[in-house]
PDB file of N, CA and C in Angstrom:
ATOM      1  N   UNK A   1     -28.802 123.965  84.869  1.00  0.00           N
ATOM      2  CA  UNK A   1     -28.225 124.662  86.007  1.00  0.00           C
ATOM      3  C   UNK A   1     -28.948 124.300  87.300  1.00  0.00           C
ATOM      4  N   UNK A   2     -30.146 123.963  87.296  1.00  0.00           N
ATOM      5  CA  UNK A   2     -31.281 123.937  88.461  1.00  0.00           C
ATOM      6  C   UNK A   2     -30.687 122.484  88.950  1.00  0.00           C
ATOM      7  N   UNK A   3     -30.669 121.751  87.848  1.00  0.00           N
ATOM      8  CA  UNK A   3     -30.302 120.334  88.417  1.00  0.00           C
ATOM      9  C   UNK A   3     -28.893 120.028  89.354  1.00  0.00           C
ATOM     10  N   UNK A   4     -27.840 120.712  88.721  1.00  0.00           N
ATOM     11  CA  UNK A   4     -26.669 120.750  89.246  1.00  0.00           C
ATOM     12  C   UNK A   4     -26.451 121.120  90.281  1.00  0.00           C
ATOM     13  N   UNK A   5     -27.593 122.568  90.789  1.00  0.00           N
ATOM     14  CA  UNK A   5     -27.870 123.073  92.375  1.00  0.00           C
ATOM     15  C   UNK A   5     -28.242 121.807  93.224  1.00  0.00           C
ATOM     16  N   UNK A   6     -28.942 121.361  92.479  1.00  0.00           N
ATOM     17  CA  UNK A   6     -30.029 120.396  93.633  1.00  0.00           C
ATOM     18  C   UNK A   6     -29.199 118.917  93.505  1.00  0.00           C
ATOM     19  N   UNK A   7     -28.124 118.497  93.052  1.00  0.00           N
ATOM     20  CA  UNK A   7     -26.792 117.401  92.866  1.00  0.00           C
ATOM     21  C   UNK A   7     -25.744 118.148  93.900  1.00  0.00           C
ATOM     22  N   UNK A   8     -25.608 119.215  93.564  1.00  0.00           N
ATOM     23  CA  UNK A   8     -25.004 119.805  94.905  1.00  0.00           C
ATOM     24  C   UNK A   8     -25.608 119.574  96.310  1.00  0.00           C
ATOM     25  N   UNK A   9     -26.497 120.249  96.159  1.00  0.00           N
ATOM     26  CA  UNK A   9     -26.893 120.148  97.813  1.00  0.00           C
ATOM     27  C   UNK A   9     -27.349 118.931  98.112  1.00  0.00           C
ATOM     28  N   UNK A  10     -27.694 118.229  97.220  1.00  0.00           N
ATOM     29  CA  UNK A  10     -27.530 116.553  97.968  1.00  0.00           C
ATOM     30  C   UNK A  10     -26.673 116.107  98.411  1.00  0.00           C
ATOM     31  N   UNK A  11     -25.464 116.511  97.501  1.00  0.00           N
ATOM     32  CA  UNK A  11     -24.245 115.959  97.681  1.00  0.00           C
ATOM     33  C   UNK A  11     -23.681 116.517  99.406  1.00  0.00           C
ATOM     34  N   UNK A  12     -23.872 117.583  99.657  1.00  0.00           N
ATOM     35  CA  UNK A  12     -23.359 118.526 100.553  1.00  0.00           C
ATOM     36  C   UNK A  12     -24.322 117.716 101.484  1.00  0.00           C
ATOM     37  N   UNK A  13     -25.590 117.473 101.866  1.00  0.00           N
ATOM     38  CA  UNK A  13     -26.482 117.185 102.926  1.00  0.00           C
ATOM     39  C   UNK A  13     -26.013 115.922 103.355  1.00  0.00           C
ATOM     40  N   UNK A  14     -25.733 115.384 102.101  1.00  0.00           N
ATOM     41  CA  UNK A  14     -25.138 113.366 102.382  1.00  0.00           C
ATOM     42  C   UNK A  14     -23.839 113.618 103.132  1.00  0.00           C
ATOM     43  N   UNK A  15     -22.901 114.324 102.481  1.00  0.00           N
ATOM     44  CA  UNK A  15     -21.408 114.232 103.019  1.00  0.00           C
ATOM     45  C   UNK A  15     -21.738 114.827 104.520  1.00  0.00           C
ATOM     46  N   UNK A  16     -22.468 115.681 104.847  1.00  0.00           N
ATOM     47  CA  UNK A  16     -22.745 116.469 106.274  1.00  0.00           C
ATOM     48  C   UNK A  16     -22.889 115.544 107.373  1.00  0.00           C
ATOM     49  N   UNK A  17     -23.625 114.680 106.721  1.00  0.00           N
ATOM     50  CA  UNK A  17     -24.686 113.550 107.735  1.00  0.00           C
ATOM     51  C   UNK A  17     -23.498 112.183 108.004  1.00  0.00           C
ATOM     52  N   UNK A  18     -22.609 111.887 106.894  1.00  0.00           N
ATOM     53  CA  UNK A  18     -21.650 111.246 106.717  1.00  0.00           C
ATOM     54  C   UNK A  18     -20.651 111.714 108.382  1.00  0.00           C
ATOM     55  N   UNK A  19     -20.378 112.677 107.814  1.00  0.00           N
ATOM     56  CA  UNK A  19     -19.187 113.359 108.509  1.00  0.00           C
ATOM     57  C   UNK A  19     -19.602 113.658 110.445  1.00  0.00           C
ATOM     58  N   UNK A  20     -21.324 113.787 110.487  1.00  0.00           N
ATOM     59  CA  UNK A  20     -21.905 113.817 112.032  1.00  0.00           C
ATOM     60  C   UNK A  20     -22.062 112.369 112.173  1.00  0.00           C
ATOM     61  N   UNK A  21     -21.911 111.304 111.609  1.00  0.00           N
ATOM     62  CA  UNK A  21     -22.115 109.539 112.124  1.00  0.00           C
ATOM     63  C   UNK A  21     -20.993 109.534 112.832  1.00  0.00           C
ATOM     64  N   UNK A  22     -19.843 109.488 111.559  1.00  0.00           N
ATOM     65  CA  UNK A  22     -18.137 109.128 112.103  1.00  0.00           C
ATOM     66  C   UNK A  22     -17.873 110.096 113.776  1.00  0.00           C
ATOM     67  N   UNK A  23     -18.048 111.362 113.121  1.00  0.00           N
ATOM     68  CA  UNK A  23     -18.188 111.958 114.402  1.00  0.00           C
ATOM     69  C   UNK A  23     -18.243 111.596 115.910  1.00  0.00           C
ATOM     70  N   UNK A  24     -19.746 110.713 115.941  1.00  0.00           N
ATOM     71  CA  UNK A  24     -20.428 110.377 117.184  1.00  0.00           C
ATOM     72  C   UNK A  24     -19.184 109.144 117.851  1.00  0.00           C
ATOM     73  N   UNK A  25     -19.441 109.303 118.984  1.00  0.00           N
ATOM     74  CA  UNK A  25     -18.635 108.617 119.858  1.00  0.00           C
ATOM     75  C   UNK A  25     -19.435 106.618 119.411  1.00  0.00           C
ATOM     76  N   UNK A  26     -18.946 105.935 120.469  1.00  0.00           N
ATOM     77  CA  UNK A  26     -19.516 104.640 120.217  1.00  0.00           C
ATOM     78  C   UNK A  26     -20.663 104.374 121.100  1.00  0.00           C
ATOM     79  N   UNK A  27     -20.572 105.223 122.254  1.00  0.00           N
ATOM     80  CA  UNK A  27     -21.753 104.748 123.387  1.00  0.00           C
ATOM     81  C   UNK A  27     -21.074 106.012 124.713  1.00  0.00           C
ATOM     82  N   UNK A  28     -21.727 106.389 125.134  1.00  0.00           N
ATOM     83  CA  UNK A  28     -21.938 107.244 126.423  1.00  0.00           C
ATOM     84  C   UNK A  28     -22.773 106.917 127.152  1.00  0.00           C
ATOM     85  N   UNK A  29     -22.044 106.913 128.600  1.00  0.00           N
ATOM     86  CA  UNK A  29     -22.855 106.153 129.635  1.00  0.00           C
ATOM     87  C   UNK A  29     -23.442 107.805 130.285  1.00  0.00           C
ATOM     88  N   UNK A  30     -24.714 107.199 130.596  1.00  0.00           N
ATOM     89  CA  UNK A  30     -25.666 108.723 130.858  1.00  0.00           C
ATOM     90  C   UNK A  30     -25.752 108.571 132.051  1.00  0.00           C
ATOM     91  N   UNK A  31     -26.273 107.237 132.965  1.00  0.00           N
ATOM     92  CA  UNK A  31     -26.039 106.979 134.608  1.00  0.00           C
ATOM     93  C   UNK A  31     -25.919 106.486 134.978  1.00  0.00           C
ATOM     94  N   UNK A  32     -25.615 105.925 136.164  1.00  0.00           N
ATOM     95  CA  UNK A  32     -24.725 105.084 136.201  1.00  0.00           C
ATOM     96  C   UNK A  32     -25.578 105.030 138.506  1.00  0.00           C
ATOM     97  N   UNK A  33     -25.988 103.833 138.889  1.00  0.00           N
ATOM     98  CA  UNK A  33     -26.199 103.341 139.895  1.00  0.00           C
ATOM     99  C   UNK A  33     -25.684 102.556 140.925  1.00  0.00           C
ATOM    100  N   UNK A  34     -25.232 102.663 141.969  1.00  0.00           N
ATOM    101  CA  UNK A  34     -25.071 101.481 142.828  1.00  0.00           C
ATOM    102  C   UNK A  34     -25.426 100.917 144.352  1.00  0.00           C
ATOM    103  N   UNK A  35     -25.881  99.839 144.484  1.00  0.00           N
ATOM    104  CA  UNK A  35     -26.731  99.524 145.502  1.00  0.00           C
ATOM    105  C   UNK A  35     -25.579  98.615 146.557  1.00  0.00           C
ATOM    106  N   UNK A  36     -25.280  99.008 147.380  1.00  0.00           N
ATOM    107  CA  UNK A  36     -24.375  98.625 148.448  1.00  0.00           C
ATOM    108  C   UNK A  36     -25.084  98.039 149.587  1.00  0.00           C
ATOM    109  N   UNK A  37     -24.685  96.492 150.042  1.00  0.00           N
ATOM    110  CA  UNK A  37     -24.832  96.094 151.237  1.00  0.00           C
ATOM    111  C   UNK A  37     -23.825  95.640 152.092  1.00  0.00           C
ATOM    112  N   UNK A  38     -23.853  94.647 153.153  1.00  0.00           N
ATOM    113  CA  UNK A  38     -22.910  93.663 153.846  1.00  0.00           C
ATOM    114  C   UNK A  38     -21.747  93.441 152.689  1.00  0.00           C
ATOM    115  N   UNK A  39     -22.498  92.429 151.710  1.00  0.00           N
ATOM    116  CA  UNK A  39     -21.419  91.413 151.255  1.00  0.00           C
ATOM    117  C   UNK A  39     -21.575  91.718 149.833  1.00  0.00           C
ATOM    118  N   UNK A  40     -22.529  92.791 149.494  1.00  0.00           N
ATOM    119  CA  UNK A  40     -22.558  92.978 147.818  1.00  0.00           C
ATOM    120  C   UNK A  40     -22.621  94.225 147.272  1.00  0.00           C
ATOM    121  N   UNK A  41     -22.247  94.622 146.080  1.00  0.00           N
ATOM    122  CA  UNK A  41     -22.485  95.525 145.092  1.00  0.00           C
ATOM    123  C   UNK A  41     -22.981  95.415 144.108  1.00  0.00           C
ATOM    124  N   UNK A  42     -24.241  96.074 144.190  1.00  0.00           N
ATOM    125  CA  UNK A  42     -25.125  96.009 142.599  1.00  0.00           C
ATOM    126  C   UNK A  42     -25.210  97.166 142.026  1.00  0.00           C
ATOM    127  N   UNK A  43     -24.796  97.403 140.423  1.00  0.00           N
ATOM    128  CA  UNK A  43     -24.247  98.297 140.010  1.00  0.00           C
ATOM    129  C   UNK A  43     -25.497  98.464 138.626  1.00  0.00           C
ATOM    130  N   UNK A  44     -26.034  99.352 138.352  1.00  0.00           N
ATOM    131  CA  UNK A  44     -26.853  99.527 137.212  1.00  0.00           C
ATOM    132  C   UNK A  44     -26.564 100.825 136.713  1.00  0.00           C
ATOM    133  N   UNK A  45     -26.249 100.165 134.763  1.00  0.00           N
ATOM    134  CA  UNK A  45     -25.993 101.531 133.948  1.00  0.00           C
ATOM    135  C   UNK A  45     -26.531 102.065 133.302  1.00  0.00           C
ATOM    136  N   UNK A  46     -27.303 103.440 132.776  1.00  0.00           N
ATOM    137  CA  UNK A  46     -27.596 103.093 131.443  1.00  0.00           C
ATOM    138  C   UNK A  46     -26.482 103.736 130.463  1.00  0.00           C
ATOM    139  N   UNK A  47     -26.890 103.386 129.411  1.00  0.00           N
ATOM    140  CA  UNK A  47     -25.591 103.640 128.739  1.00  0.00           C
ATOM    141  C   UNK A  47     -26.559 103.787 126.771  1.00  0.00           C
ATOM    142  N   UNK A  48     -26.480 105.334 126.253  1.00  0.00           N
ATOM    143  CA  UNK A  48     -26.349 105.589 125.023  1.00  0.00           C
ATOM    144  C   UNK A  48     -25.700 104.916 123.851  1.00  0.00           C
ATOM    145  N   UNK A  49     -26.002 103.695 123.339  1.00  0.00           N
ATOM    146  CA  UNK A  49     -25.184 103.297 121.818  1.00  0.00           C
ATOM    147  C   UNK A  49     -25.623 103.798 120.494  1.00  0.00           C
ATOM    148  N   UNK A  50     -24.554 104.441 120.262  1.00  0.00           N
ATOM    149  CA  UNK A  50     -24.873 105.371 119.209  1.00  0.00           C
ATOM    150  C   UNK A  50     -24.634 104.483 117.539  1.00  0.00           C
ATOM    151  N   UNK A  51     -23.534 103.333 118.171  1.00  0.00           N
ATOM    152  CA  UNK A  51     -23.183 102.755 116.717  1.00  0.00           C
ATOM    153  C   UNK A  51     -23.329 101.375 116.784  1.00  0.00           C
ATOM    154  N   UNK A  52     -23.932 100.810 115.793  1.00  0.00           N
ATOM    155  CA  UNK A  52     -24.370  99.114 116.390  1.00  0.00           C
ATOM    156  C   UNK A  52     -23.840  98.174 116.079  1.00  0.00           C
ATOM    157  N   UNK A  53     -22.688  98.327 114.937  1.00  0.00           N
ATOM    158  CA  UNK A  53     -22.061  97.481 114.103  1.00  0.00           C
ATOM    159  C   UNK A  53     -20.965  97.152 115.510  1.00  0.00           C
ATOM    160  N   UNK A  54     -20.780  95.425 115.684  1.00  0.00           N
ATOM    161  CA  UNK A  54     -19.860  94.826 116.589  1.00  0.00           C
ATOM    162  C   UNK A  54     -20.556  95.418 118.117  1.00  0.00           C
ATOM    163  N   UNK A  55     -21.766  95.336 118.413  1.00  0.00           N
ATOM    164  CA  UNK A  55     -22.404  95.477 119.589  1.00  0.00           C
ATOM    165  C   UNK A  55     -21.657  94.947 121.050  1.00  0.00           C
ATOM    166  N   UNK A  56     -21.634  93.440 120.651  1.00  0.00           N
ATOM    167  CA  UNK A  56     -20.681  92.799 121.768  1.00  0.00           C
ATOM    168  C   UNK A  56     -19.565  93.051 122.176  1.00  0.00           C
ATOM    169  N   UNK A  57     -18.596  93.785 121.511  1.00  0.00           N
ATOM    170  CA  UNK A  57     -17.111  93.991 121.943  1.00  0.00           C
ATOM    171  C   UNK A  57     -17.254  95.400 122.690  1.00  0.00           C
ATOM    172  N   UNK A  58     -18.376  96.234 121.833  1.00  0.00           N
ATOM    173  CA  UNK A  58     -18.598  97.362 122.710  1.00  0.00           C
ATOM    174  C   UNK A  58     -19.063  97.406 124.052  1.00  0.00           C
ATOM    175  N   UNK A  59     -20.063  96.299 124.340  1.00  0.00           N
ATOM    176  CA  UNK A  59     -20.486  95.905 125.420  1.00  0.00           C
ATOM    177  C   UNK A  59     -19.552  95.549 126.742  1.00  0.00           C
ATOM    178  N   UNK A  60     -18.711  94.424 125.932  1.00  0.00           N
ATOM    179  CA  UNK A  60     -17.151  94.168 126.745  1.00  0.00           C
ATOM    180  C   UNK A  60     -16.520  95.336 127.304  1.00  0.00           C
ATOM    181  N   UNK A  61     -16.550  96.302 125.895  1.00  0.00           N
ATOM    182  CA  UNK A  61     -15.186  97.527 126.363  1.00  0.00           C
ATOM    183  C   UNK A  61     -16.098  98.460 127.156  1.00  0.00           C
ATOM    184  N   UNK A  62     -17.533  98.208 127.430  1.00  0.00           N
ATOM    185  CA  UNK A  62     -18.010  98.947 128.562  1.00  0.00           C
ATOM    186  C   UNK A  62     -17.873  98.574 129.825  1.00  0.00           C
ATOM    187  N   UNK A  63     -17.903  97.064 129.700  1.00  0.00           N
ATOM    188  CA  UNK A  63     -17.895  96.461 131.085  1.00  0.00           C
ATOM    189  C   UNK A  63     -16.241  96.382 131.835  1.00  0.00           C
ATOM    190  N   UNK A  64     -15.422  96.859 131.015  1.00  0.00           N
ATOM    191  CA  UNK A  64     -14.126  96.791 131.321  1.00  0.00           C
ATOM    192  C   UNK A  64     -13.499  98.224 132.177  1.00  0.00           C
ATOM    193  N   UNK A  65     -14.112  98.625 131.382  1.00  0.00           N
ATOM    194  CA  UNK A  65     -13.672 100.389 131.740  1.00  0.00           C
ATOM    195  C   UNK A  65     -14.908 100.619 133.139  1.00  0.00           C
ATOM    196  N   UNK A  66     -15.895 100.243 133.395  1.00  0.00           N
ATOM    197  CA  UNK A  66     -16.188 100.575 134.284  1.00  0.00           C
ATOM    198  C   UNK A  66     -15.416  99.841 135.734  1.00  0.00           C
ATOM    199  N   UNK A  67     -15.061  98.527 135.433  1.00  0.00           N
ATOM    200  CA  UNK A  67     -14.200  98.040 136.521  1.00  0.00           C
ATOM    201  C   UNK A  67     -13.322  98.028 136.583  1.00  0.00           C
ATOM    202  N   UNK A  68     -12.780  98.936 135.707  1.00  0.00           N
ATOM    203  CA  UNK A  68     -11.438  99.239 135.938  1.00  0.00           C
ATOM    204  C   UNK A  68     -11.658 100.975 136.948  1.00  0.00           C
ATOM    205  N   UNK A  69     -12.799 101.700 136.235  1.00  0.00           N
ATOM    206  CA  UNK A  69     -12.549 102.711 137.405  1.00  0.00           C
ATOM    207  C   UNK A  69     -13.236 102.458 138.379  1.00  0.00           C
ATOM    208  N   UNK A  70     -14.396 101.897 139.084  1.00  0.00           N
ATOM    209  CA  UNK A  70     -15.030 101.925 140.267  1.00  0.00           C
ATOM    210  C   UNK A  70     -14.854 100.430 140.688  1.00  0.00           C
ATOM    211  N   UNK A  71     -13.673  99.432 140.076  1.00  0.00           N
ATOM    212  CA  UNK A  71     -13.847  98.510 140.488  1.00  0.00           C
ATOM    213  C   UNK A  71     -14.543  97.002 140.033  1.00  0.00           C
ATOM    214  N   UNK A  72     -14.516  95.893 140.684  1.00  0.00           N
ATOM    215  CA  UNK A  72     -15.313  94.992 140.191  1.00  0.00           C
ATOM    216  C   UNK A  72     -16.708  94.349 141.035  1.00  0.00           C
ATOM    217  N   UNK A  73     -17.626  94.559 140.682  1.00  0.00           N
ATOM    218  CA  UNK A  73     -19.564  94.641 141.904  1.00  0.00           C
ATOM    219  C   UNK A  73     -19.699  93.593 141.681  1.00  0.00           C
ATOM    220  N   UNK A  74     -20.527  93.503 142.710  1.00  0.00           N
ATOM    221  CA  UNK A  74     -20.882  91.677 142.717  1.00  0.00           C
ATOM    222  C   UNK A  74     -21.890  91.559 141.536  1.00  0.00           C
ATOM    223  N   UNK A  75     -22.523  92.646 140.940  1.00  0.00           N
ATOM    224  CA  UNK A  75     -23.279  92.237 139.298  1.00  0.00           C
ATOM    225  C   UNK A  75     -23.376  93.572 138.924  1.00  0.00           C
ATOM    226  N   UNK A  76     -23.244  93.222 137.088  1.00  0.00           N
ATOM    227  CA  UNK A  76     -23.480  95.044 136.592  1.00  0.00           C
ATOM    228  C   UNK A  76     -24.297  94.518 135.779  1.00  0.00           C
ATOM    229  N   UNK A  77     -24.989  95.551 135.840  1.00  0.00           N
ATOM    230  CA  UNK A  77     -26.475  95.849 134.847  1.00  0.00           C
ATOM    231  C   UNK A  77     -26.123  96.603 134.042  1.00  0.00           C
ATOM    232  N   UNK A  78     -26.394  96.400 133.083  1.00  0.00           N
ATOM    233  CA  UNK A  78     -26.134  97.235 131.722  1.00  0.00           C
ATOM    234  C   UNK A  78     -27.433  97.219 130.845  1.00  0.00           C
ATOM    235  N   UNK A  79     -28.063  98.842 130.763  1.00  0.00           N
ATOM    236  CA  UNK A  79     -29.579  99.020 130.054  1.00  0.00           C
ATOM    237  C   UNK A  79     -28.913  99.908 128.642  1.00  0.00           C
ATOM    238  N   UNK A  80     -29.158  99.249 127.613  1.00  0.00           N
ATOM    239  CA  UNK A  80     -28.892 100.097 126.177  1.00  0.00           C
ATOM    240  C   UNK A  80     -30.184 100.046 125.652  1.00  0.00           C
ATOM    241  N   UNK A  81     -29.841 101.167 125.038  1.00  0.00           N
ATOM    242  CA  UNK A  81     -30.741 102.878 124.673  1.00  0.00           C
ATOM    243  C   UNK A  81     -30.353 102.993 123.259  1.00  0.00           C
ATOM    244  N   UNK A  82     -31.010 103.305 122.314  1.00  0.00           N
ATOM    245  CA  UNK A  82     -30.998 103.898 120.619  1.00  0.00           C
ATOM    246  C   UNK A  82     -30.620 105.305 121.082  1.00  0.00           C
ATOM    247  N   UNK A  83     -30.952 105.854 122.296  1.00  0.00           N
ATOM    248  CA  UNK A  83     -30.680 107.960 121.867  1.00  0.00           C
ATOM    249  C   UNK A  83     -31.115 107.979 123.158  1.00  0.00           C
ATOM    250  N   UNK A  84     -30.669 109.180 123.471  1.00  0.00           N
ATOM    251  CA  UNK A  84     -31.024 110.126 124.653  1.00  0.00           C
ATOM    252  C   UNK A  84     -32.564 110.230 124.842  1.00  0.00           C
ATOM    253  N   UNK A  85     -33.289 110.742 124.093  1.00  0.00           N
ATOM    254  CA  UNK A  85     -34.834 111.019 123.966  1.00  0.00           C
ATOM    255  C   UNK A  85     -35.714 109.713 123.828  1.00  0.00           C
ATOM    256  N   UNK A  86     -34.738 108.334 123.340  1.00  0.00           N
ATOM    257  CA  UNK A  86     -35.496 106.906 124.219  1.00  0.00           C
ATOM    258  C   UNK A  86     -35.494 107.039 125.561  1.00  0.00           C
ATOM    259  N   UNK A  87     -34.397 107.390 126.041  1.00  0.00           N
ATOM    260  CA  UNK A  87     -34.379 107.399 127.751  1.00  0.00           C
ATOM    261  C   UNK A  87     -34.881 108.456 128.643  1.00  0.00           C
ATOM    262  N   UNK A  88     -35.066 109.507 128.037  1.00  0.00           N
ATOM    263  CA  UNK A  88     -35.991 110.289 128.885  1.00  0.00           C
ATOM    264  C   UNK A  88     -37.373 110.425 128.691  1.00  0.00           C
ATOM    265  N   UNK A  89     -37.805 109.984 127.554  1.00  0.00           N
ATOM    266  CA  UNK A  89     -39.161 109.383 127.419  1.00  0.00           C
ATOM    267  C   UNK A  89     -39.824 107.928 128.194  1.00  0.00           C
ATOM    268  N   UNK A  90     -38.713 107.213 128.835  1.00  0.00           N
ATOM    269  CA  UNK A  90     -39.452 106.107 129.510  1.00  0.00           C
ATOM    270  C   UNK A  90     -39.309 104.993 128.450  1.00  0.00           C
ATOM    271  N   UNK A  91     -38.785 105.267 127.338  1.00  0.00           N
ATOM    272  CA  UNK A  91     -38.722 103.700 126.444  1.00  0.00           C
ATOM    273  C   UNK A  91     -38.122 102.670 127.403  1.00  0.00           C
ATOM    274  N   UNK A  92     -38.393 101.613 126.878  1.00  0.00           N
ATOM    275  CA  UNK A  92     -38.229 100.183 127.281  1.00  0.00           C
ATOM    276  C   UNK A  92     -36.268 100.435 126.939  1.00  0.00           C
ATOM    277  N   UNK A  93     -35.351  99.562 127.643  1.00  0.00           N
ATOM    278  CA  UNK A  93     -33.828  99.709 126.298  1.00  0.00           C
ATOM    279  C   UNK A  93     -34.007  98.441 125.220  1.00  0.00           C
ATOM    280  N   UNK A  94     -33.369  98.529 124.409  1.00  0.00           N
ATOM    281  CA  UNK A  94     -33.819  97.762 123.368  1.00  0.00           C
ATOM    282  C   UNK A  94     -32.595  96.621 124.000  1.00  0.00           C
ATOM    283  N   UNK A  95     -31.548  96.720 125.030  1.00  0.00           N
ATOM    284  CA  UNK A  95     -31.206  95.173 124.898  1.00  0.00           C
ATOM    285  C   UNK A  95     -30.788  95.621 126.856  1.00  0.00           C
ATOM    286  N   UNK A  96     -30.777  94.675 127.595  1.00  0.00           N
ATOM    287  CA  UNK A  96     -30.528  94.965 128.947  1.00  0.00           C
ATOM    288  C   UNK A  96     -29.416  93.424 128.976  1.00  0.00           C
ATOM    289  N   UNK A  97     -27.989  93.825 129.432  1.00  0.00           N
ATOM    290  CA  UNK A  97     -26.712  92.604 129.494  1.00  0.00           C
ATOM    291  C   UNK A  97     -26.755  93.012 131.423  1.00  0.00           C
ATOM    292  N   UNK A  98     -26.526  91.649 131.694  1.00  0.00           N
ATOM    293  CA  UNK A  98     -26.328  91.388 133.095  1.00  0.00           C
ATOM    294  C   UNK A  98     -25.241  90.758 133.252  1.00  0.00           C
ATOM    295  N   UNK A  99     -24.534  91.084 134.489  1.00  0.00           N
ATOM    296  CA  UNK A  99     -22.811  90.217 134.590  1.00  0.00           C
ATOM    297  C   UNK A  99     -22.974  90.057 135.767  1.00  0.00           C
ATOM    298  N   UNK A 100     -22.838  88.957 136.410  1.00  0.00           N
ATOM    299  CA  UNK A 100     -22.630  88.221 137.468  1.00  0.00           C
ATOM    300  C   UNK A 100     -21.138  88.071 137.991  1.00  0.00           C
ATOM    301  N   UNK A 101     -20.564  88.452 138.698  1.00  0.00           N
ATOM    302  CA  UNK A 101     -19.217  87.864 139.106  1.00  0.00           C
ATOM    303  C   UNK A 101     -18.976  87.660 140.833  1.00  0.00           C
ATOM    304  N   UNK A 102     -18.181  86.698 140.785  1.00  0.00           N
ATOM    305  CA  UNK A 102     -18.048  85.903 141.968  1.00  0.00           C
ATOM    306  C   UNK A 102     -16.848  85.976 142.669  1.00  0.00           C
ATOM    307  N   UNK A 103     -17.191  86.655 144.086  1.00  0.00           N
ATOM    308  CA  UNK A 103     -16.008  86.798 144.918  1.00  0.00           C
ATOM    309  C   UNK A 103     -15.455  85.490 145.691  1.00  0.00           C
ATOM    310  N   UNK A 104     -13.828  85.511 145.523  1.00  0.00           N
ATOM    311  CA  UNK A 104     -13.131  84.514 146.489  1.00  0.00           C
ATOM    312  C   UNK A 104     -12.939  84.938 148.129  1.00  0.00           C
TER     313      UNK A 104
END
């Protein structure tokens, strides 16, 4: 009987933890910067990735959605973060993507 408790509540703790992964979103951008002059816009994000599998497309579908709402800056900085409590502790981000783009 003791064993079957404790096969249960494994079972129950695994499926819990299961069910808070799927849950989590893919990435939340926490802040978001921009440095305006004459002829440029420099734009720096940081941004929460919560799920790591296919990193790059997520990266894309960040860089898309932000220029699609504020537009396209003459460069976006993009700082990714493991968690919230990397970034308010001062961690390093574990990957920093830079985009360059060029006005006609």
């Amino acid at each position: 009987m003791k064993r079957k408790m404790v096969i249960l509540l494994i079972s129950v703790i695994l499926l819990s933890a299961i069910y808070y992964y799927i849950s989590l979103p893919d990435y939340v951008v926490v802040n978001s910067i921009s440095f305006s002059s004459k002829n440029t816009r420099d734009t720096e994000i940081k941004v929460v990735i919560y799920k790591y599998h296919d990193i790059d497309n997520t990266v894309k579908a960040i860089e898309q959605e932000h220029n699609r709402i504020n537009g396209t800056p003459t460069s976006l900085e993009m700082d990714l973060y493991y968690s919230r409590w990397h970034l308010r502790h001062g961690s390093e981000p574990f990957k920093t993507v830079i985009f360059n783009y060029t006005h006609n």
